[in-house]
Protein backbone atom coordinates (compact mmCIF):
# COMPACT_ATOMS: atom_id res chain seq x y z
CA UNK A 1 22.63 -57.65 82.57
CA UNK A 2 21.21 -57.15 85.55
CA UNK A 3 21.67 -53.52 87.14
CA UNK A 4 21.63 -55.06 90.87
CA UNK A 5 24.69 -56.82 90.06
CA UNK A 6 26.84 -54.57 88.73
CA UNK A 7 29.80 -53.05 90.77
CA UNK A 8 29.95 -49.57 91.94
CA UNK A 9 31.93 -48.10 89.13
CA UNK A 10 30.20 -50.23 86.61
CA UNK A 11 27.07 -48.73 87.89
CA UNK A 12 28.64 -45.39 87.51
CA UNK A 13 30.13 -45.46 84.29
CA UNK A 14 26.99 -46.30 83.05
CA UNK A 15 24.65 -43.72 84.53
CA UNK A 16 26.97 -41.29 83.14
CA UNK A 17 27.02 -42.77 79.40
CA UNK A 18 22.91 -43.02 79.49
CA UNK A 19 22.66 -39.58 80.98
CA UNK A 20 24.76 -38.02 78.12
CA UNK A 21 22.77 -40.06 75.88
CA UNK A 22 19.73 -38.73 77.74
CA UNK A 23 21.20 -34.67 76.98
CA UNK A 24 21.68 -35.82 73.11
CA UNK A 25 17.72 -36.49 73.23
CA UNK A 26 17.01 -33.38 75.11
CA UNK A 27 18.53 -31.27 72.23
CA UNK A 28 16.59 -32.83 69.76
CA UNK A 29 13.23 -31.28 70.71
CA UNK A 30 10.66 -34.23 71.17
CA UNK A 31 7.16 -33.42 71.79
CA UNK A 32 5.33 -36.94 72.13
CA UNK A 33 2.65 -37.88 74.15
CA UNK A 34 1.63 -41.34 75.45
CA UNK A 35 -0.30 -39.67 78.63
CA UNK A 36 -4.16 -40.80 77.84
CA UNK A 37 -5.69 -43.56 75.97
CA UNK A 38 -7.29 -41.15 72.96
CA UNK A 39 -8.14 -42.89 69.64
CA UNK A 40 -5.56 -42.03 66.88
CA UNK A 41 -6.93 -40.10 63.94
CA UNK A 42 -6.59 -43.27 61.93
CA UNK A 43 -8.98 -44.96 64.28
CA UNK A 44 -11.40 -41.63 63.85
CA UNK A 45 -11.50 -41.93 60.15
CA UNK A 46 -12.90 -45.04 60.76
CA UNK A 47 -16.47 -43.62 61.36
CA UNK A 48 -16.27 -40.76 59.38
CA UNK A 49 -19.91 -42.10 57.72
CA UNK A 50 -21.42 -41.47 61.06
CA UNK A 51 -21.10 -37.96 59.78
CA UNK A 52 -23.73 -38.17 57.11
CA UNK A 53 -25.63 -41.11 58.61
CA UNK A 54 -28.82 -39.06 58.64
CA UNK A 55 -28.86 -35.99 56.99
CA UNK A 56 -32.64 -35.28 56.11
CA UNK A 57 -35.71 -34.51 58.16
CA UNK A 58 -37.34 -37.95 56.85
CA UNK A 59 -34.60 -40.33 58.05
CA UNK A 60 -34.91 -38.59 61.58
CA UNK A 61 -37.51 -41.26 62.21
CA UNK A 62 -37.38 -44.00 64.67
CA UNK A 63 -40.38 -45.88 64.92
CA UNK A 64 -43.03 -43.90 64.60
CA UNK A 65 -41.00 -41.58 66.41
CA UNK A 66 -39.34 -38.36 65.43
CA UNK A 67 -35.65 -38.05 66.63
CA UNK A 68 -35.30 -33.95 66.72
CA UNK A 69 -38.29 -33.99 69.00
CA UNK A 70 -38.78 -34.81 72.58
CA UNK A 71 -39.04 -38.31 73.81
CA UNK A 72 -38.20 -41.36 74.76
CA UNK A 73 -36.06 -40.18 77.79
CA UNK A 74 -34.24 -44.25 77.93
CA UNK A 75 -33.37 -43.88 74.75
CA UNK A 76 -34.26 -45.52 71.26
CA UNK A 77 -35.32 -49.15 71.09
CA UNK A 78 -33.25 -49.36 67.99
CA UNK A 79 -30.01 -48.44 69.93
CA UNK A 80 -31.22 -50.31 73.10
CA UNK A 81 -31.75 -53.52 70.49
CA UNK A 82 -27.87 -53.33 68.76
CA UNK A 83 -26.50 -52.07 72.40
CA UNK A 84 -28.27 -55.31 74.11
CA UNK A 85 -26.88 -57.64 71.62
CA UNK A 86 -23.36 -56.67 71.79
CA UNK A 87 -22.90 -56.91 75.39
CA UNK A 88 -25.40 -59.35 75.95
CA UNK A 89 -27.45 -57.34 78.56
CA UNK A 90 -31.00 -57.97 78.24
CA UNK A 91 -32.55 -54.42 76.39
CA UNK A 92 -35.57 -54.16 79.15
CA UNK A 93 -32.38 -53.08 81.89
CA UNK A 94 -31.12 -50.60 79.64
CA UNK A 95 -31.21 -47.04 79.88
CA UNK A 96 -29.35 -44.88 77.21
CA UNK A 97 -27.61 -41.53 77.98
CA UNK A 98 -25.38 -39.32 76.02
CA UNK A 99 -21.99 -39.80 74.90
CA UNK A 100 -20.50 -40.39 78.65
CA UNK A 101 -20.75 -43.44 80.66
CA UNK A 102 -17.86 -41.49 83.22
CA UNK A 103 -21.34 -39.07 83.47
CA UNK A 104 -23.62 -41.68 84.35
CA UNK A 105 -20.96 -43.21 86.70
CA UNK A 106 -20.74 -39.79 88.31
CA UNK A 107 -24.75 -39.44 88.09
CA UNK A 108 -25.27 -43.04 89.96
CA UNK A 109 -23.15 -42.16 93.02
CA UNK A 110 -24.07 -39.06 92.99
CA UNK A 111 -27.90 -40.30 93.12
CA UNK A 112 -27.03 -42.95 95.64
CA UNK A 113 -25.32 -40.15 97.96
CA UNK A 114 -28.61 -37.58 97.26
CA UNK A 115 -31.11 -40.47 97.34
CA UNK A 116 -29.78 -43.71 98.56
CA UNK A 117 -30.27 -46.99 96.19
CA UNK A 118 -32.99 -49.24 95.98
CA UNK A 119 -33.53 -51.72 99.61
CA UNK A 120 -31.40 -49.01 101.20
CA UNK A 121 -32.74 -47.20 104.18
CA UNK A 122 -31.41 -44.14 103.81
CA UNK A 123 -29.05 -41.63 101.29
CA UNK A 124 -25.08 -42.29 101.63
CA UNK A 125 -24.55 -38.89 102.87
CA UNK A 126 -26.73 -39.28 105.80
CA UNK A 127 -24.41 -42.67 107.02
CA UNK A 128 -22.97 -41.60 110.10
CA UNK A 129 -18.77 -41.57 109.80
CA UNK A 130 -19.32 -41.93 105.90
CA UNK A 131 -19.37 -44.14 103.09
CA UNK A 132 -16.42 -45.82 101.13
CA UNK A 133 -16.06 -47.77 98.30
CA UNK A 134 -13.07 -50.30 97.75
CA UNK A 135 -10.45 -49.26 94.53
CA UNK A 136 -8.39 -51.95 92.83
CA UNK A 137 -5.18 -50.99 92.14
CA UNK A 138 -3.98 -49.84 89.82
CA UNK A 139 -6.54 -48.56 88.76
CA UNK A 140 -8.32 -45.93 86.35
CA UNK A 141 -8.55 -42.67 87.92
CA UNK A 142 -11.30 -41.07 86.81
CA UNK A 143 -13.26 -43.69 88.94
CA UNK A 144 -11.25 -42.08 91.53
CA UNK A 145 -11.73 -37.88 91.00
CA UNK A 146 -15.68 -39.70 91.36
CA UNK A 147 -15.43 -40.47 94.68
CA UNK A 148 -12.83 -37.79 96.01
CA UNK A 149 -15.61 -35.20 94.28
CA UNK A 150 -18.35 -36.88 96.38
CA UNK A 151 -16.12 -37.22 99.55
CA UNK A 152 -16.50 -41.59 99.42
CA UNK A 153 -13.28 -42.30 101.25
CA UNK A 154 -11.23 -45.16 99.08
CA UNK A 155 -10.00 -48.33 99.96
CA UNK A 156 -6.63 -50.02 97.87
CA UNK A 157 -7.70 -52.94 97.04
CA UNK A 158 -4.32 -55.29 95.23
CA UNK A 159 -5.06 -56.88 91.96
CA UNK A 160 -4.48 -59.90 90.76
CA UNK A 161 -3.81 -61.83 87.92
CA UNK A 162 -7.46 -63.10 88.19
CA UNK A 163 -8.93 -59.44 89.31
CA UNK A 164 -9.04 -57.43 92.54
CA UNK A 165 -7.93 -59.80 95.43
CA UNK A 166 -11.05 -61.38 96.17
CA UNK A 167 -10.14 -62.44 99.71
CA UNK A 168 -9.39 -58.35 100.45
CA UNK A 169 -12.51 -57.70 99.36
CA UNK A 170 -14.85 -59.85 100.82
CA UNK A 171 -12.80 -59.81 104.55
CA UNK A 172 -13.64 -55.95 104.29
CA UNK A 173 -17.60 -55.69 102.96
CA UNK A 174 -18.32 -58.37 105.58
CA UNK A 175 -16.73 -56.57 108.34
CA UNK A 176 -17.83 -52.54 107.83
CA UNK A 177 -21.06 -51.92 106.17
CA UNK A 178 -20.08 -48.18 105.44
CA UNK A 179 -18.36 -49.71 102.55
CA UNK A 180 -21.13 -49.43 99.73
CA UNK A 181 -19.52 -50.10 96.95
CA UNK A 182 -16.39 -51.33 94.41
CA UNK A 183 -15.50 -49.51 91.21
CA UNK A 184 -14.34 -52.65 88.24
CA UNK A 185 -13.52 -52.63 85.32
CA UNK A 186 -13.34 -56.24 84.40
CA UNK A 187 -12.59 -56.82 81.10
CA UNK A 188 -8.80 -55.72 80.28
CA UNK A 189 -8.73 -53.21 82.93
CA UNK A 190 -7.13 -49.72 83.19
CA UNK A 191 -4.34 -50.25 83.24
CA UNK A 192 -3.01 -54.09 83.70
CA UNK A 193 -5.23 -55.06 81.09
CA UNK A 194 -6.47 -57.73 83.20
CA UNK A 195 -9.92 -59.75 82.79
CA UNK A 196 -11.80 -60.46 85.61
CA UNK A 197 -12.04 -64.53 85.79
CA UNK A 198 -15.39 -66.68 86.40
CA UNK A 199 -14.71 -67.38 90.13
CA UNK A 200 -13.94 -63.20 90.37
CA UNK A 201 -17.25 -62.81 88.71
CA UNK A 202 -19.45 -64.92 90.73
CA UNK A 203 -17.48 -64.32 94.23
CA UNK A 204 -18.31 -60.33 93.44
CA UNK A 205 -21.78 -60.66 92.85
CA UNK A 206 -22.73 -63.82 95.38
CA UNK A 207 -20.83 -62.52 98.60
CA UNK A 208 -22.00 -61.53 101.41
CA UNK A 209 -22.14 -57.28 102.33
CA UNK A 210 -22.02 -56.18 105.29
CA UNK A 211 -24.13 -52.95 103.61
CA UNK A 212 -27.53 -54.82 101.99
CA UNK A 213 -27.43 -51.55 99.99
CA UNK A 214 -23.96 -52.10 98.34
CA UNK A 215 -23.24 -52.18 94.51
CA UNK A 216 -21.04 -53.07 92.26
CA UNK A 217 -19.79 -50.46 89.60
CA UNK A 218 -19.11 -52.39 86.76
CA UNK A 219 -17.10 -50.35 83.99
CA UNK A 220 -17.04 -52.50 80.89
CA UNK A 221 -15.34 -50.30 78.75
CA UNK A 222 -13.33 -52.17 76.93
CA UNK A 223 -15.56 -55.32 76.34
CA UNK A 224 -14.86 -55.58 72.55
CA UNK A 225 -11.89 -53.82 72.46
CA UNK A 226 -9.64 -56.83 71.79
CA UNK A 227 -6.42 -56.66 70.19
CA UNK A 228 -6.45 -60.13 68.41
CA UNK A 229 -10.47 -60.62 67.24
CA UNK A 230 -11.56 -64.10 67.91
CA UNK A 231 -8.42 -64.80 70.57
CA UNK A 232 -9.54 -62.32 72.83
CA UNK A 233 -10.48 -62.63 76.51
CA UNK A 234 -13.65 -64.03 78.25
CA UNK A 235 -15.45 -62.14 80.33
CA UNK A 236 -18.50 -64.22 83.02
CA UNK A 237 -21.65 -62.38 82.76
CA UNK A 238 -22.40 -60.50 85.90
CA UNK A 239 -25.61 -60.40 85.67
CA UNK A 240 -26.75 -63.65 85.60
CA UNK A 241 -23.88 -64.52 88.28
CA UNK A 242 -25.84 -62.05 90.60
CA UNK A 243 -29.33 -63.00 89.71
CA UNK A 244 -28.15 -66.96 90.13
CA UNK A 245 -26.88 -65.58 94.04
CA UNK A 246 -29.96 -63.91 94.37
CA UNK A 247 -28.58 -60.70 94.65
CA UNK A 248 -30.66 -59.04 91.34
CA UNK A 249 -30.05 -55.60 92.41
CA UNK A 250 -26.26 -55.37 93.21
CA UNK A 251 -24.85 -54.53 89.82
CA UNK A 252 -24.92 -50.90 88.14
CA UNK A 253 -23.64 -51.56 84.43
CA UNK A 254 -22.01 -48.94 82.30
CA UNK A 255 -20.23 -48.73 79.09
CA UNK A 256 -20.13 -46.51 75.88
CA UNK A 257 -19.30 -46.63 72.17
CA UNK A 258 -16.80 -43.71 72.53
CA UNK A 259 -13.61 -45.17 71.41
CA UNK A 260 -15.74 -47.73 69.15
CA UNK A 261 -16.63 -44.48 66.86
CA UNK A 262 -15.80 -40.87 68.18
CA UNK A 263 -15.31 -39.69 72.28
CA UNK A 264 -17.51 -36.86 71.84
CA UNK A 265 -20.52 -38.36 70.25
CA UNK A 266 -20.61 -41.73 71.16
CA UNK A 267 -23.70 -43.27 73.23
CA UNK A 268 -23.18 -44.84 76.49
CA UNK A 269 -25.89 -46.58 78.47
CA UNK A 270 -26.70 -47.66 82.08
CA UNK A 271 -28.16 -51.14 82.82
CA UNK A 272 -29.73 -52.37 86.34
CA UNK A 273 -32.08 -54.54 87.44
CA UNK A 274 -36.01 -53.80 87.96
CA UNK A 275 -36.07 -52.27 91.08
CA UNK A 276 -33.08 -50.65 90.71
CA UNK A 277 -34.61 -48.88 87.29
CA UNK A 278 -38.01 -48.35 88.90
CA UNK A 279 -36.33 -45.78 91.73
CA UNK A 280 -33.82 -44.36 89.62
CA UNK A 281 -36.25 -43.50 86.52
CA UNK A 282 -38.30 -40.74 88.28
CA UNK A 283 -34.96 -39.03 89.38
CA UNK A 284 -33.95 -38.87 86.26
CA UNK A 285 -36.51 -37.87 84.69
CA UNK A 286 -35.99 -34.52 87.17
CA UNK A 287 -32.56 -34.55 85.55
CA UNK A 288 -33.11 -34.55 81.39
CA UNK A 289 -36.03 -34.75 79.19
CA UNK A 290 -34.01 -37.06 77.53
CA UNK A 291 -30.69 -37.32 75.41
CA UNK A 292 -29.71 -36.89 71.55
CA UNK A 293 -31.95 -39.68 70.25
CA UNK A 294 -29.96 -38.56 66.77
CA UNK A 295 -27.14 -39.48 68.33
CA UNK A 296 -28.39 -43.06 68.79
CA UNK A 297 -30.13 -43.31 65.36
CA UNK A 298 -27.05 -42.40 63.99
CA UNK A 299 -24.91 -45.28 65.56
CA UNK A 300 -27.63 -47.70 64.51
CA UNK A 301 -27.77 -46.11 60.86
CA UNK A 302 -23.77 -46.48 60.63
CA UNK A 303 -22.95 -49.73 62.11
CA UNK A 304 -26.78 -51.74 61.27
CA UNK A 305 -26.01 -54.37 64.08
CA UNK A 306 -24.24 -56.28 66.75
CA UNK A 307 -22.03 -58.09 63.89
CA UNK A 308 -21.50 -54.65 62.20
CA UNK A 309 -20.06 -53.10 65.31
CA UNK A 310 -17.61 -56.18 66.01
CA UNK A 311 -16.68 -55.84 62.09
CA UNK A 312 -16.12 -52.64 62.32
CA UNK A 313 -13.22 -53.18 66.12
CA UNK A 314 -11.72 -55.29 63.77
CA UNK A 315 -10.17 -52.45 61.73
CA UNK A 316 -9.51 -51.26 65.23
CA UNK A 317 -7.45 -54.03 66.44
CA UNK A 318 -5.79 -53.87 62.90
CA UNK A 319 -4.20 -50.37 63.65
CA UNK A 320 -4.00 -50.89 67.11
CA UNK A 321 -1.86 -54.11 67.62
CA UNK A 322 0.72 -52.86 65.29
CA UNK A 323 1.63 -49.91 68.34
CA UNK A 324 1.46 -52.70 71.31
CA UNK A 325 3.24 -54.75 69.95
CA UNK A 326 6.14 -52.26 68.84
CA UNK A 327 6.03 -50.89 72.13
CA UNK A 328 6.44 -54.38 73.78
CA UNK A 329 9.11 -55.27 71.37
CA UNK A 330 11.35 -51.86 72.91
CA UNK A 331 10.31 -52.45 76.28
CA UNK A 332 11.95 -56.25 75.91
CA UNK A 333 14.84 -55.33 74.00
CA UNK A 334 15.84 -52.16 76.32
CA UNK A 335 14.78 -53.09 79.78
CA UNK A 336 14.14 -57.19 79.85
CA UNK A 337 17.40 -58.17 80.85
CA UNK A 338 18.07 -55.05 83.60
CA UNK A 339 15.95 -55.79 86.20
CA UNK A 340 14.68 -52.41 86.36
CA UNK A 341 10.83 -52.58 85.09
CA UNK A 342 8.04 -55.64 84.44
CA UNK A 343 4.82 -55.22 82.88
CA UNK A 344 1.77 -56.41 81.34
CA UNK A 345 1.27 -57.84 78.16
CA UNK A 346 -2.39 -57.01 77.08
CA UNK A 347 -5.04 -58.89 75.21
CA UNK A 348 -6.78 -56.04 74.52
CA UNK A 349 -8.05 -52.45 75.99
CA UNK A 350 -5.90 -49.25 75.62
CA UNK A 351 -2.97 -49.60 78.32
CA UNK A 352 0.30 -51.43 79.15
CA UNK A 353 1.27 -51.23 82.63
CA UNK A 354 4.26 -50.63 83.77
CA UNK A 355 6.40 -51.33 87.05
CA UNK A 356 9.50 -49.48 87.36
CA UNK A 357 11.93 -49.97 90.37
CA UNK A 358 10.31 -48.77 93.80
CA UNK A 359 10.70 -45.46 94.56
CA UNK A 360 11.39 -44.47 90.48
CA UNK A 361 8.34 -43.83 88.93
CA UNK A 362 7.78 -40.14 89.66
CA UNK A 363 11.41 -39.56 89.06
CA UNK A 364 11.27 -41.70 85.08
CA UNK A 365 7.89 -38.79 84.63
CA UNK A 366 10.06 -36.19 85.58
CA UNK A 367 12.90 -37.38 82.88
CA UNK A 368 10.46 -38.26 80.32
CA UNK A 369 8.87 -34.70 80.49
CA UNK A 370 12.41 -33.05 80.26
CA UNK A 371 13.40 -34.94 77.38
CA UNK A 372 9.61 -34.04 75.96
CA UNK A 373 7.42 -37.08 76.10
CA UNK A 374 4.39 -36.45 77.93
CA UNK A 375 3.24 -39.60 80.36
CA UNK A 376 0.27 -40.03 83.07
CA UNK A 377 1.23 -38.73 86.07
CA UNK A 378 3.34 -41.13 88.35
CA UNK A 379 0.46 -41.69 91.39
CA UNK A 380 -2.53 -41.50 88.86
CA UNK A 381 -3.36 -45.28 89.02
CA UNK A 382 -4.29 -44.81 92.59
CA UNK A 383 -6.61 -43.16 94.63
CA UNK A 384 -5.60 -39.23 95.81
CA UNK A 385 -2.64 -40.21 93.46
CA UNK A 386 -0.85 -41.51 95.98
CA UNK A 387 0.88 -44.81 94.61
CA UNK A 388 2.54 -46.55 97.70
CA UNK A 389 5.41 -47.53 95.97
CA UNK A 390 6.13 -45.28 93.30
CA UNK A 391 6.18 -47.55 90.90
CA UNK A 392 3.63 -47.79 88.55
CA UNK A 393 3.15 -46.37 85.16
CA UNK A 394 0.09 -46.29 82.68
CA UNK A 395 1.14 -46.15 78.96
CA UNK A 396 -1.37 -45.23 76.11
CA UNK A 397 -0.18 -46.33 72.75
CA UNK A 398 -3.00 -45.37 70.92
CA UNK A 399 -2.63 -41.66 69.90
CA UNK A 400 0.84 -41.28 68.27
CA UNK A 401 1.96 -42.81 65.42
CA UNK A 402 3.82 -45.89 65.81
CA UNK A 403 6.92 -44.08 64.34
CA UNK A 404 6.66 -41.45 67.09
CA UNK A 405 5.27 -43.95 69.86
CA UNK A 406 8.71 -46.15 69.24
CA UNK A 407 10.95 -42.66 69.41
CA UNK A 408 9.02 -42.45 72.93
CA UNK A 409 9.08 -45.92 74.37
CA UNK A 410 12.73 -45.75 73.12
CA UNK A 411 12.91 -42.59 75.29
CA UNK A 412 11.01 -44.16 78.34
CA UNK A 413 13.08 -47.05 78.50
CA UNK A 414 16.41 -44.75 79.03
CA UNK A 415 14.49 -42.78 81.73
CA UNK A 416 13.67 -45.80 83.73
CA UNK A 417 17.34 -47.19 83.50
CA UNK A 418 18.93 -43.66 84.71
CA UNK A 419 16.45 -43.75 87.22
CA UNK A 420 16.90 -47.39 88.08
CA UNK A 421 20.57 -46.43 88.53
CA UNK A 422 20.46 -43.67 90.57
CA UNK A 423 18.16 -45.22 93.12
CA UNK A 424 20.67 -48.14 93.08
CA UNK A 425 23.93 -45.78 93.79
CA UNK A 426 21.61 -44.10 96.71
CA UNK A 427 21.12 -47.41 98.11
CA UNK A 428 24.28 -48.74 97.98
């Protein structure tokens, strides 16, 4: 039934039978958490042999190379080798760093504000008024706390089913070249879970800037991460889209392998053209002497290749899809015929996200919290956490069990209908 078209006393009779169901669940003393996308320990144990993947001084060599020494500051050609295969970036544009591509995100605007970018004429911080880069939303927000850290003022951009709305964004970096760049992440995104398509691909990287210094921040952190192996998304390769437009030096690639094995030690890499490697080399080299090169000859050691790593996301998917799809099963059954919430239905990635009446979202946190299930902050999809609508929610299945993530969707789902309710009785 649809709340919107229930009576005034049906309305109320129901708030006040879900909100003494809501005190029953209060006394029972939940503490669940569905607040960030963490790997569940099931999904840890899956790499456990990266523990003992080189033990001894003698397999410490890479090469010709010893791995406990100094060196190689880009990282392994091993790694660079498995790592170019399995996103299908050529290995000459890659550059490896620790187990953080959020730090080499930070460390490329960072750069670009200190130093400017390759064909620019000067750093961002010396552009008079400012710089800004354009945010779809929803979005991930540690792209975000980036650019609020660096003072880059942000610009909502909408998605859409086929990526950030392409016409937004190409009216805007024609119009004001103090927009330098646009944070993506374009394969099942954070949070809709939405992959960029072809056309998105090649309109981002053959339009025209009114910046000739802008780039595109491409995030592909969850480009294996599929839920159903061999049915999952496709995702255009940027680079070739923006060498085809002649625009070689517009992308900045990132990803890491820290939900593909463990967040604190997997290895993330940075990939860009030439002349975009040729001026940000030397700064780096101010930076680090290099990163653990164990770190990478371990990953290589565990997983052997390209086809080991994709082997190995299939055990992922195998614990993962269970949770989604419980959690999509609740969501249906509890809120599909109210009115009161839509959301997305993944491929793949770590997220479903969720649309709750206008004006409810920060209110469903606030019940979700007192009946002790822990969400992402209502306003955390968007930029200074400032959600326009107070709608959106970002849910991460992937931590609790499935027993304990159904006790919480179960729980979110009665949260968004007393919300859903109340707003309706203040309305009407």
């Amino acid at each position: 039934m649809l709340f919107s078209e229930l009576d005034a006393k049906e309305r109320e009779r129901l708030l006040l039978r879900l909100k003494e169901e809501y005190r029953s669940v209060k006394e029972i003393g939940l503490s669940l958490d569905l607040s960030r996308g963490k790997p569940g320990k099931e999904q840890l144990d899956l790499s456990d042999g990266l523990l003992t993947a080189v033990t001894r001084g003698d397999e410490c060599i890479s090469r010709g190379t010893d791995c406990r020494n100094y060196g190689i500051p880009d990282g392994i050609s091993e790694a660079k080798e498995l790592l170019s295969e399995l996103y299908s970036v050529k290995k000459e544009r890659i550059m490896i760093g620790g187990n953080s591509s959020l730090n080499l995100m930070y460390d490329a605007a960072a750069r670009a504000m200190l130093y400017g970018v390759a064909g620019g004429d000067r750093p961002w911080v010396r552009e008079e008024g400012g710089v800004a880069f354009l945010c779809p939303v929803p979005g991930y927000d540690r792209h975000f706390k980036i650019c609020e850290s660096l003072g880059i003022r942000m610009i909502n951009i909408k998605m859409t089913p086929t990526g950030p709305d392409m016409d937004e964004v190409e009216r805007i970096v024609l119009a004001d070249p103090s927009v330098k760049g646009i944070f993506c992440c374009p394969k099942y995104s954070n949070p809709d879970g939405i992959t960029y398509s072809e056309q998105t691909v090649r309109r981002l990287a053959s339009m025209e800037t009114a910046a000739k210094d802008f780039r595109i921040f491409w995030d592909n952190a969850y480009a294996i991460h599929d839920l159903y192996p061999g049915e999952g998304d496709d995702l255009a390769d940027i680079f070739a889209e923006a060498d085809a437009a002649k625009n070689p030096d517009r992308v900045f690639y990132f990803a890491s392998t820290s939900k593909i094995c463990f967040p604190g030690a997997g290895v993330s890499f940075f990939a860009a053209s030439d002349a975009n490697l040729a001026q940000i080399k030397p700064i780096a080299a101010a930076q680090t002497i290099g990163h653990d090169k164990l770190n990478q000859l371990r990953f290589v050691r565990f997983f052997g290749s390209a086809q080991g790593v994709l082997e190995h996301m299939k055990k992922h998917a195998a614990i993962l899809r269970p949770k989604f799809e419980a959690a999509e099963e609740i969501l249906e059954r509890e809120l599909g015929t109210t009115g009161t919430a839509s959301r997305t239905k993944p491929r793949g990635g770590y997220f479903i996200s969720l649309y709750v009446t206008p004006g409810c979202a920060k209110r469903v946190c606030a019940l979700c919290e007192g009946a002790g299930v822990k969400l992402t902050p209502a306003g955390a999809t968007y930029p200074y956490g400032n959600d326009p609508d107070d709608s959106n929610i970002r849910l991460a299945p992937s931590y609790p069990s499935t027993e304990d993530l159904k006790k919480a969707t179960e729980v979110l789902c009665l949260c968004i209908k007393i919300a859903s309710l109340e707003r309706l009785n203040s309305e009407k």
